[in-house]
Protein backbone atom coordinates (compact mmCIF):
# COMPACT_ATOMS: atom_id res chain seq x y z
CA UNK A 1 140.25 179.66 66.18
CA UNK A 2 139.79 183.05 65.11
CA UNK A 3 142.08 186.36 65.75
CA UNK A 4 140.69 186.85 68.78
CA UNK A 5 140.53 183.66 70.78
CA UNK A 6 144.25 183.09 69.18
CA UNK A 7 144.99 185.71 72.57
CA UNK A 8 142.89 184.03 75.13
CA UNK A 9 143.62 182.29 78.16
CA UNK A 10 142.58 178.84 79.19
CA UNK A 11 140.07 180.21 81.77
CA UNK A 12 138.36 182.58 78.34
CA UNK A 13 138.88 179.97 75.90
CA UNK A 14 136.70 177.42 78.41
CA UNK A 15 133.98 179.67 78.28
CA UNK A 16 133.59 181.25 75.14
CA UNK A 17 134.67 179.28 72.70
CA UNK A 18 132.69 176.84 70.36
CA UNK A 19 129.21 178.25 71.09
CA UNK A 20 127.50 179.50 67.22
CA UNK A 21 124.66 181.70 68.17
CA UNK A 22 121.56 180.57 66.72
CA UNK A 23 118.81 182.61 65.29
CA UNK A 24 117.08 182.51 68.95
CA UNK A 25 120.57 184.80 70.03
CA UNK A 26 120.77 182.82 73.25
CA UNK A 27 123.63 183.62 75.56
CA UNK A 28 124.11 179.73 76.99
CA UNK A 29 124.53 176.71 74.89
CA UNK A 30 121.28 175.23 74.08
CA UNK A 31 121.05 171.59 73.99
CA UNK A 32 119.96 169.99 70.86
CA UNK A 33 118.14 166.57 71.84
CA UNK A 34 116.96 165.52 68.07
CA UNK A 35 118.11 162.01 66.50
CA UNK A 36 118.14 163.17 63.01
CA UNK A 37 117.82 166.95 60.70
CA UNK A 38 115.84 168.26 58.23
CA UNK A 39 116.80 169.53 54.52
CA UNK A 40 115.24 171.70 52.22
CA UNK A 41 115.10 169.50 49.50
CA UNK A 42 116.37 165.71 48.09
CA UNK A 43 119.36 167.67 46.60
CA UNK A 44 120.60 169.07 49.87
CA UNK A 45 119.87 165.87 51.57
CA UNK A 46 122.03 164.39 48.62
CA UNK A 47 125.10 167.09 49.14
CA UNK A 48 125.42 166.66 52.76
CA UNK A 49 125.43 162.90 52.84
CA UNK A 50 127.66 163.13 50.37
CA UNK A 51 130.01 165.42 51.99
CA UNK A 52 129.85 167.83 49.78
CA UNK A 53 128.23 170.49 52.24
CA UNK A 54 128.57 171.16 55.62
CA UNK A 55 125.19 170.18 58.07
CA UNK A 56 123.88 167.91 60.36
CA UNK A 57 122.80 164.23 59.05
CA UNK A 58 122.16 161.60 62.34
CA UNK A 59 122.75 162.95 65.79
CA UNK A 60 125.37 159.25 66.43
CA UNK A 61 128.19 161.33 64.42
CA UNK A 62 126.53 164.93 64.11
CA UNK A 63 124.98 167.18 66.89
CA UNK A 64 125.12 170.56 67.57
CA UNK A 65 125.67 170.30 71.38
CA UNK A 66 127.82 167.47 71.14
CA UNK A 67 130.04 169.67 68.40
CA UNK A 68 130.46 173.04 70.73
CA UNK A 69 132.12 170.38 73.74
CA UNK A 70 134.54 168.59 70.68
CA UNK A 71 135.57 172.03 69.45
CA UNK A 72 136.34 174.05 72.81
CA UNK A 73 138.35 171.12 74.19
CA UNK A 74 139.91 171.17 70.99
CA UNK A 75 140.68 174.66 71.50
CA UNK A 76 142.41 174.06 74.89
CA UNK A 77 144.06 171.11 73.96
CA UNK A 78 145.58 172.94 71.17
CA UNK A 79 144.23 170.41 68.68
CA UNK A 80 142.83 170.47 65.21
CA UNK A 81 139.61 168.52 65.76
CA UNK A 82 138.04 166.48 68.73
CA UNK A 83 136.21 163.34 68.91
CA UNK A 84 133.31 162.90 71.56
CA UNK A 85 132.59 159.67 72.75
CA UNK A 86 130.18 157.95 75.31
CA UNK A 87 132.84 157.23 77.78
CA UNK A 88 136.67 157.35 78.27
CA UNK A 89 136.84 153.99 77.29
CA UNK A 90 135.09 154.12 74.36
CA UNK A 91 137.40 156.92 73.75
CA UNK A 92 140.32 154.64 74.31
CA UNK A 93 138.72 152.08 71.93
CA UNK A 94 137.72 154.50 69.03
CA UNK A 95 141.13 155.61 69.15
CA UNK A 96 142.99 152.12 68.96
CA UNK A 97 140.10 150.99 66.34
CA UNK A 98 141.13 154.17 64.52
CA UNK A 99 145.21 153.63 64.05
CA UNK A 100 145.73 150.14 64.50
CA UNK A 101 144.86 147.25 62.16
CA UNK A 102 145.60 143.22 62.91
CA UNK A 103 148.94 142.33 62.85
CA UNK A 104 149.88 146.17 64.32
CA UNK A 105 151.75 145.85 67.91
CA UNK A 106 151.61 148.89 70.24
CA UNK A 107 153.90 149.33 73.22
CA UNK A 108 151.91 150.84 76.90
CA UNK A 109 153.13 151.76 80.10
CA UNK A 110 152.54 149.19 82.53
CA UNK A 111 150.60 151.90 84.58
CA UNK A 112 146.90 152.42 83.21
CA UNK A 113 144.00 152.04 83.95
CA UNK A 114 143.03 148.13 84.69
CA UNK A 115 140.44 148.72 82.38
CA UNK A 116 142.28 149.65 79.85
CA UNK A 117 144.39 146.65 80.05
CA UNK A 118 141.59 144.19 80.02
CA UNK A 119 141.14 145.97 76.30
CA UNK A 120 143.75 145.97 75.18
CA UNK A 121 144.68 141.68 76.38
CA UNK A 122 141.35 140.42 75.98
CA UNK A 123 139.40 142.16 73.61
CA UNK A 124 142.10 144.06 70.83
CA UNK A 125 144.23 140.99 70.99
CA UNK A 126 141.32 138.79 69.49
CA UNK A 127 141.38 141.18 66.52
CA UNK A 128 145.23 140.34 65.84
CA UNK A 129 146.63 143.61 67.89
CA UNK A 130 149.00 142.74 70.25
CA UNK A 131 150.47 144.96 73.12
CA UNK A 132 153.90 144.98 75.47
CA UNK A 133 154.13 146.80 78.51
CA UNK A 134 156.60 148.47 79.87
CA UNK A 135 157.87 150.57 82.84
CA UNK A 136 156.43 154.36 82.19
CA UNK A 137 159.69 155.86 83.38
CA UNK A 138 162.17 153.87 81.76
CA UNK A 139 162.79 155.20 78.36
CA UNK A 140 165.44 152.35 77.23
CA UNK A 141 162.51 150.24 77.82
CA UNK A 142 160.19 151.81 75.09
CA UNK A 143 162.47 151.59 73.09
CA UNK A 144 163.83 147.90 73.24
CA UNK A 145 160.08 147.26 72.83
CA UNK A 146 159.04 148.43 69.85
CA UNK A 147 158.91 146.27 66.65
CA UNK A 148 158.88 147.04 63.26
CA UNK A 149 155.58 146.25 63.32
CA UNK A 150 154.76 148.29 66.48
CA UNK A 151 152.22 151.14 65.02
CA UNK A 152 151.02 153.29 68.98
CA UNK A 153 152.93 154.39 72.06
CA UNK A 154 150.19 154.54 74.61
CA UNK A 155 150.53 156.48 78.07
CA UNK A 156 148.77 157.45 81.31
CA UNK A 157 150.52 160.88 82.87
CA UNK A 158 150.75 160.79 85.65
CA UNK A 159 149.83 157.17 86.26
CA UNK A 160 147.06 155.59 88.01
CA UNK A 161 147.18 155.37 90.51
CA UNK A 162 150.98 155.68 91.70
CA UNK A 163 151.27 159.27 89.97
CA UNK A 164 154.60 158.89 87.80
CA UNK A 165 155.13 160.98 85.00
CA UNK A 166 156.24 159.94 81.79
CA UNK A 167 158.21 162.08 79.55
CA UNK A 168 156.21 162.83 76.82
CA UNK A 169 158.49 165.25 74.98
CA UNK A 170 160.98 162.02 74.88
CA UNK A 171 158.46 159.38 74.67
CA UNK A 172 157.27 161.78 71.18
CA UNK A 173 160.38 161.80 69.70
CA UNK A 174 161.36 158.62 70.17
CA UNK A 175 157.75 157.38 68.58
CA UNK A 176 158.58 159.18 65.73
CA UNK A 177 161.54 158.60 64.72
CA UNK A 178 159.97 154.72 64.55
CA UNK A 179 157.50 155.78 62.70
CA UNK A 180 154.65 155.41 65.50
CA UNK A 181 152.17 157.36 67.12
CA UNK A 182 152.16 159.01 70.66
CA UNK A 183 148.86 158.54 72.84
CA UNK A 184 148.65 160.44 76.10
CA UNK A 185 145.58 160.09 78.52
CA UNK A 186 145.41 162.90 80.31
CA UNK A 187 142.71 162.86 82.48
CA UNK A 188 144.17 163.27 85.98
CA UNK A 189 145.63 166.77 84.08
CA UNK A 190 143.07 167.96 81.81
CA UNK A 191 144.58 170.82 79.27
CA UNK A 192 144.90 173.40 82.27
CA UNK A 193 147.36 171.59 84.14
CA UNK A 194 149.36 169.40 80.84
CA UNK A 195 148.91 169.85 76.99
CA UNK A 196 150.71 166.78 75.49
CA UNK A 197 149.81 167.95 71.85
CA UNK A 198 152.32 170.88 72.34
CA UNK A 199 154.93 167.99 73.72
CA UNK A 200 154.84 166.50 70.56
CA UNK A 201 151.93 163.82 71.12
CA UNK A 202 149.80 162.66 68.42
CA UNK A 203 146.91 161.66 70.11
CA UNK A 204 145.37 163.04 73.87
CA UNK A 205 142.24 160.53 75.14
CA UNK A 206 140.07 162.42 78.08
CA UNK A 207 137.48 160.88 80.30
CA UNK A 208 135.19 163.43 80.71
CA UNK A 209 133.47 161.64 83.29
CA UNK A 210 136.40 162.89 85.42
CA UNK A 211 137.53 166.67 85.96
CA UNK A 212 136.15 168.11 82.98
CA UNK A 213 132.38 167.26 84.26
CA UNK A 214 134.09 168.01 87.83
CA UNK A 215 131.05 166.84 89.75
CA UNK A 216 130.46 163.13 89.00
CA UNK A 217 127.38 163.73 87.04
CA UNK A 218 127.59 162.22 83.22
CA UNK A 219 130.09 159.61 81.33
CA UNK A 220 131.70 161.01 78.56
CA UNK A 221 134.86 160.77 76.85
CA UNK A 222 136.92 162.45 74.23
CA UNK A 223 139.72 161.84 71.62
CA UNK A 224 141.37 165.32 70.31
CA UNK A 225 144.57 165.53 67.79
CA UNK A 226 145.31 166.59 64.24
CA UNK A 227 142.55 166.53 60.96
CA UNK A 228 143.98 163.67 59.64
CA UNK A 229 144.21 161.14 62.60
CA UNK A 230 141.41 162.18 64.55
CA UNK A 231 139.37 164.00 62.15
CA UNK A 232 139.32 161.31 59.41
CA UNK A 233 139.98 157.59 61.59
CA UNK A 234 138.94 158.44 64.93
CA UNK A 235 135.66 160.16 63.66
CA UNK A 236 135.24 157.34 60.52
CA UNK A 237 134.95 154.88 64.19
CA UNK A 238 132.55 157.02 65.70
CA UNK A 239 130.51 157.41 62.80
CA UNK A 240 130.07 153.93 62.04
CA UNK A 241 130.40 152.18 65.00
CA UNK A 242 127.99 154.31 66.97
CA UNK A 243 130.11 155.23 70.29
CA UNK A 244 128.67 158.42 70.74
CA UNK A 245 127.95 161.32 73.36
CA UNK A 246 124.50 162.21 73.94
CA UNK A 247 123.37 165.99 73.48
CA UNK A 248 122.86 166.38 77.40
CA UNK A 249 126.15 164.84 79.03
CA UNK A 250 128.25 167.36 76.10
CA UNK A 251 126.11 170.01 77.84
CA UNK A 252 127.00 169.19 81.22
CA UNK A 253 130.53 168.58 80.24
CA UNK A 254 130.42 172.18 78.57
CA UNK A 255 129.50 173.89 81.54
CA UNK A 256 132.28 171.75 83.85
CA UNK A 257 134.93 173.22 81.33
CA UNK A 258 133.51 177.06 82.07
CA UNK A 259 135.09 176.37 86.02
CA UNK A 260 137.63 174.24 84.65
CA UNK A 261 140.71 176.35 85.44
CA UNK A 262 139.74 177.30 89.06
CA UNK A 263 138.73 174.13 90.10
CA UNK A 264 142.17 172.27 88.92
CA UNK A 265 143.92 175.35 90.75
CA UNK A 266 141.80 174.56 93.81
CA UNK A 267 142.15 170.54 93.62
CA UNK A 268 146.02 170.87 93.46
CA UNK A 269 145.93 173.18 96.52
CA UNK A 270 144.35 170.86 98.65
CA UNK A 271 145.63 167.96 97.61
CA UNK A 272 149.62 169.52 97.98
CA UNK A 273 148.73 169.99 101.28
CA UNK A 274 147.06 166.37 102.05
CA UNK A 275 150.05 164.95 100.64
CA UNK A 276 152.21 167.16 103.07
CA UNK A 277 150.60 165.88 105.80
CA UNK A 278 150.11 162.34 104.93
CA UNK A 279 154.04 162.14 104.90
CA UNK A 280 153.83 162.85 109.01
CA UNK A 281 151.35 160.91 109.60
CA UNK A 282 152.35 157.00 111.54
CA UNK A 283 151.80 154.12 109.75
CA UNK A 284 152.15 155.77 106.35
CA UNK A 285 155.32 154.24 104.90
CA UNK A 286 155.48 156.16 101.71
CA UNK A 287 152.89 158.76 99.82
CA UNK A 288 152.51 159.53 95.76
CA UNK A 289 152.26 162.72 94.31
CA UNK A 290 154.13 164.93 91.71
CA UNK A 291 153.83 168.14 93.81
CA UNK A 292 156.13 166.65 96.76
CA UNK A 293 160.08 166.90 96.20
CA UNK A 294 160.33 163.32 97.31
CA UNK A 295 158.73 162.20 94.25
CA UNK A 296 161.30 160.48 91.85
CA UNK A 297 159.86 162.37 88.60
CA UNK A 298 159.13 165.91 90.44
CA UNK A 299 161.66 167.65 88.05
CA UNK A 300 160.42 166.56 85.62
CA UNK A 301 156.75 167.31 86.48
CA UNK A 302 157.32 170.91 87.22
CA UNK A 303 158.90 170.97 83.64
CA UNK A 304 155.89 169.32 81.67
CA UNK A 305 152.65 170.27 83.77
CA UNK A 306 151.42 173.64 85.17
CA UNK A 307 150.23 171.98 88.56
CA UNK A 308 150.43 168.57 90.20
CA UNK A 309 146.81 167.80 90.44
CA UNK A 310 144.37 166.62 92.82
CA UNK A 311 145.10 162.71 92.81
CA UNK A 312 147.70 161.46 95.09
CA UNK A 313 148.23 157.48 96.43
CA UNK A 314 149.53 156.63 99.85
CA UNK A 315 150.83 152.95 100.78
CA UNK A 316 149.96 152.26 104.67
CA UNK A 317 152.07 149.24 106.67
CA UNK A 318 149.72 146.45 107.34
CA UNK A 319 148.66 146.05 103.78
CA UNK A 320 144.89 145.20 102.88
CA UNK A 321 143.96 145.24 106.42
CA UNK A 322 145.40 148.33 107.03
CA UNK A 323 144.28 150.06 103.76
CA UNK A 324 140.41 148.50 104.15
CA UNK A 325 140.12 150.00 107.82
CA UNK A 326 141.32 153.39 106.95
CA UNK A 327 138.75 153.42 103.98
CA UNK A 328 136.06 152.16 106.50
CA UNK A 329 137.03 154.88 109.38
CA UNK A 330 136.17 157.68 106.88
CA UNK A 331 133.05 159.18 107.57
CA UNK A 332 132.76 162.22 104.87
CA UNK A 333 134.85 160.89 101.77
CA UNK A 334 133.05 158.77 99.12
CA UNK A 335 134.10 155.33 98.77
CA UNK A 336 133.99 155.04 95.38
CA UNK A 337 136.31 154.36 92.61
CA UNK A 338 135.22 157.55 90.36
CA UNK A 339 137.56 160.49 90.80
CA UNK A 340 137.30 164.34 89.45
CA UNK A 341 134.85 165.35 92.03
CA UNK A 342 134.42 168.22 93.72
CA UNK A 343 133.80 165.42 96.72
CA UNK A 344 136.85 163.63 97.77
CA UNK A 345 136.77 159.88 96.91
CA UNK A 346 138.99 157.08 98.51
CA UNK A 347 139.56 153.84 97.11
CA UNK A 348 141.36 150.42 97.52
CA UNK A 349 143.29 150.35 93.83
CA UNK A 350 143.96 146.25 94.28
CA UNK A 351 140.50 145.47 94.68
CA UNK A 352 138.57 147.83 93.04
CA UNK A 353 140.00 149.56 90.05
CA UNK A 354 142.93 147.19 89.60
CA UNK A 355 141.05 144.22 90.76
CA UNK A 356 140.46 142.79 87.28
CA UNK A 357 144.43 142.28 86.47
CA UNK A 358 145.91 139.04 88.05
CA UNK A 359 148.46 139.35 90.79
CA UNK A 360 151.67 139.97 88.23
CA UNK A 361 150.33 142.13 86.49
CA UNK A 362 149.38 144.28 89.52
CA UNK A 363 153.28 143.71 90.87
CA UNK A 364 154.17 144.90 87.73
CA UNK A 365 152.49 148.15 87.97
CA UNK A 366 153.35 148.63 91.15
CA UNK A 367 150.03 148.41 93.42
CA UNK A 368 150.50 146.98 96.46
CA UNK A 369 148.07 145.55 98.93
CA UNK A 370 148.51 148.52 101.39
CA UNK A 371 147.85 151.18 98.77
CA UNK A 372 144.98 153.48 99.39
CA UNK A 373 144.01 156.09 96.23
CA UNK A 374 142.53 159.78 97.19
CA UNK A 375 140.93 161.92 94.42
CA UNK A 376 141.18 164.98 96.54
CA UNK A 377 138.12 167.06 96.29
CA UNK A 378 137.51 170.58 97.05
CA UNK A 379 136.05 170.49 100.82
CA UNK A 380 137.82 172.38 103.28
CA UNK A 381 141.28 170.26 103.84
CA UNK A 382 140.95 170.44 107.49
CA UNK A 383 138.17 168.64 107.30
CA UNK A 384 139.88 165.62 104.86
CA UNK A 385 142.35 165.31 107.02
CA UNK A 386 140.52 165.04 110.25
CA UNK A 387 138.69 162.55 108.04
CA UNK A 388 141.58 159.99 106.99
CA UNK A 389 143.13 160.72 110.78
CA UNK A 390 140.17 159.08 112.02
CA UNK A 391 141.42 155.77 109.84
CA UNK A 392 144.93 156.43 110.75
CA UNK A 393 144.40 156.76 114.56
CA UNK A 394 142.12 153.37 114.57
């Protein structure tokens, strides 16, 4: 970051930073769709596979496009380098293939993504990494877990899809002073709303896919931290193992981040007031979201973010039954299990994205039969409400 962009906002920084001009002095980023470079000769071939100079070798670890998107998110993250991967999950992987060796033990909330549990029990624990989970909230707990082997603290904040905020500040002190690292996946915040780097995290794992695309369009994920972490492991993963963002999707993603800003502001609006008026509604025994005072951790979410975001979780009485005909009342919201959009999606957490975890282990996070997930999206809120009241009413 240079003199200048050291005094930019968020909204500048997602819009001008990253982009080298070329000799064609374009104004928007071009898109580089090439599998491998050219060199002027064997020797400069032989320098830059070496490492001894800087310049493009194989577009799986180097691409020009691909590099603008990993170095203005790792602008806005306040990071030292970024790590662009095909998906969140392989950004999740990358990440955990990265720091953690067999025989390593890492400690996760008990609130993430089901996906991300099915990687980390099935798959990580056949290479000798084994993980305990714990309740997000309950810092005692995080503590009594970790072993001297334990090696990662991994996080979702807020949660998916109940919305509780871990402490991140705590949860990065505590880490440390075990000698572990912090990992914060903060997709439901993206850097506008939450920067866990400046908390003291070590690591910060986006889906693009989500809210920094913002309209549902490419899969994409990211992995942004310090040079030595990210820059050397993370990237040593990536360039081996082949996980990598294509040229077009870091495009796309690079134009989501130019609207980034507004469209968080705008998401948060409308889903503050959704959340309002879910709590009046009948049959609605209890609704989740950081920017309502009934929320147990909404303290503490005013301190750490700069907005509650547009996901929120609502548990109906009646339970699946309930939950499924609300979802099949709606007439304008997507049922789908993506979120980030500009549309607003609705989902059934226990059978969709929480479907793959067994009955505990959905008890232990908290997901109940009855609970129905929004990813509010940026229509006119009238209109999402009049939407869910037809569910409600029936």
């Amino acid at each position: 970051m240079d003199e200048f962009e050291a005094e930019w906002g968020d909204a500048t920084l997602a819009i001008r930073t990253g982009h080298h001009r070329t000799p064609e002095g374009e104004h928007s980023e071009p898109i580089f769709p090439t599998s491998s470079y050219v060199f002027a000769s064997a020797a400069e071939a032989a320098a830059t596979f070496a490492g001894e100079r800087h310049g493009n070798i194989y577009s799986r670890f180097t691409n020009p496009t691909v590099r603008t998107f990993e170095e203005r998110l790792a602008v806005l993250e306040g990071g030292e380098r970024c790590v662009a991967t095909a998906s969140g999950m392989a950004a999740i992987l990358a990440a955990c293939m990265g720091v953690l060796k067999a025989g390593d033990h890492m400690v996760s909330s008990a609130s993430i993504f089901g996906s991300t549990v099915v990687l980390f029990n099935k798959y990580l624990s056949r290479f000798g990494i084994d993980t305990s989970y714990v309740p997000l909230t309950d810092l005692d707990a995080w503590e009594q877990a970790i072993r001297p082997e334990t090696r990662l603290l991994f996080l979702e904040t807020p949660s998916n899809p109940l919305t509780e905020i871990g402490d991140i500040r705590a949860l990065a002190e505590l880490a440390h002073s075990k000698g572990c690292l912090l990992a914060v996946d903060n997709c439901f915040c993206t850097p506008v709303l939450q920067k866990p780097l400046a908390l003291g995290a070590d690591i910060v794992i986006h889906s693009a896919t989500k809210y920094l695309d913002g309209q549902g369009r490419c899969m994409g994920g990211a992995v942004v931290g310090g040079h030595e972490v990210v820059g050397e492991e993370v990237y040593g993963v990536l360039r081996t193992a082949g996980p990598t963002m294509s040229p077009f999707n870091a495009w796309v993603f690079l134009k989501g981040l130019e609207t980034l800003k507004i469209r968080m502001a705008a998401h948060t609006a409308n889903a503050t007031a959704l959340a309002h008026w879910l709590e009046q509604q009948a049959g609605v025994r209890r609704v989740f979201y950081p920017g309502l005072e009934s929320h147990p951790q909404y303290a503490l979410g005013r301190a750490q973010q700069s907005g509650a975001g547009g996901i929120l979780s609502f548990e109906l009485e009646g339970g699946q039954a309930a939950a499924w005909r609300l979802i099949d009342h709606t007439r304008m919201l997507s049922i789908t299990a993506n979120l980030g959009d500009t549309k607003s999606t609705i989902t059934h957490p226990a059978t969709t994205t929480h479907g793959r975890l067994s009955p505990e282990e959905r008890a232990l996070a908290g997901i109940g039969d009855g609970l129905v997930r929004v990813a509010v999206g940026l229509e006119d809120i009238a209109d999402i409400q009049a939407d869910l009241a037809r569910g409600l009413a029936g």
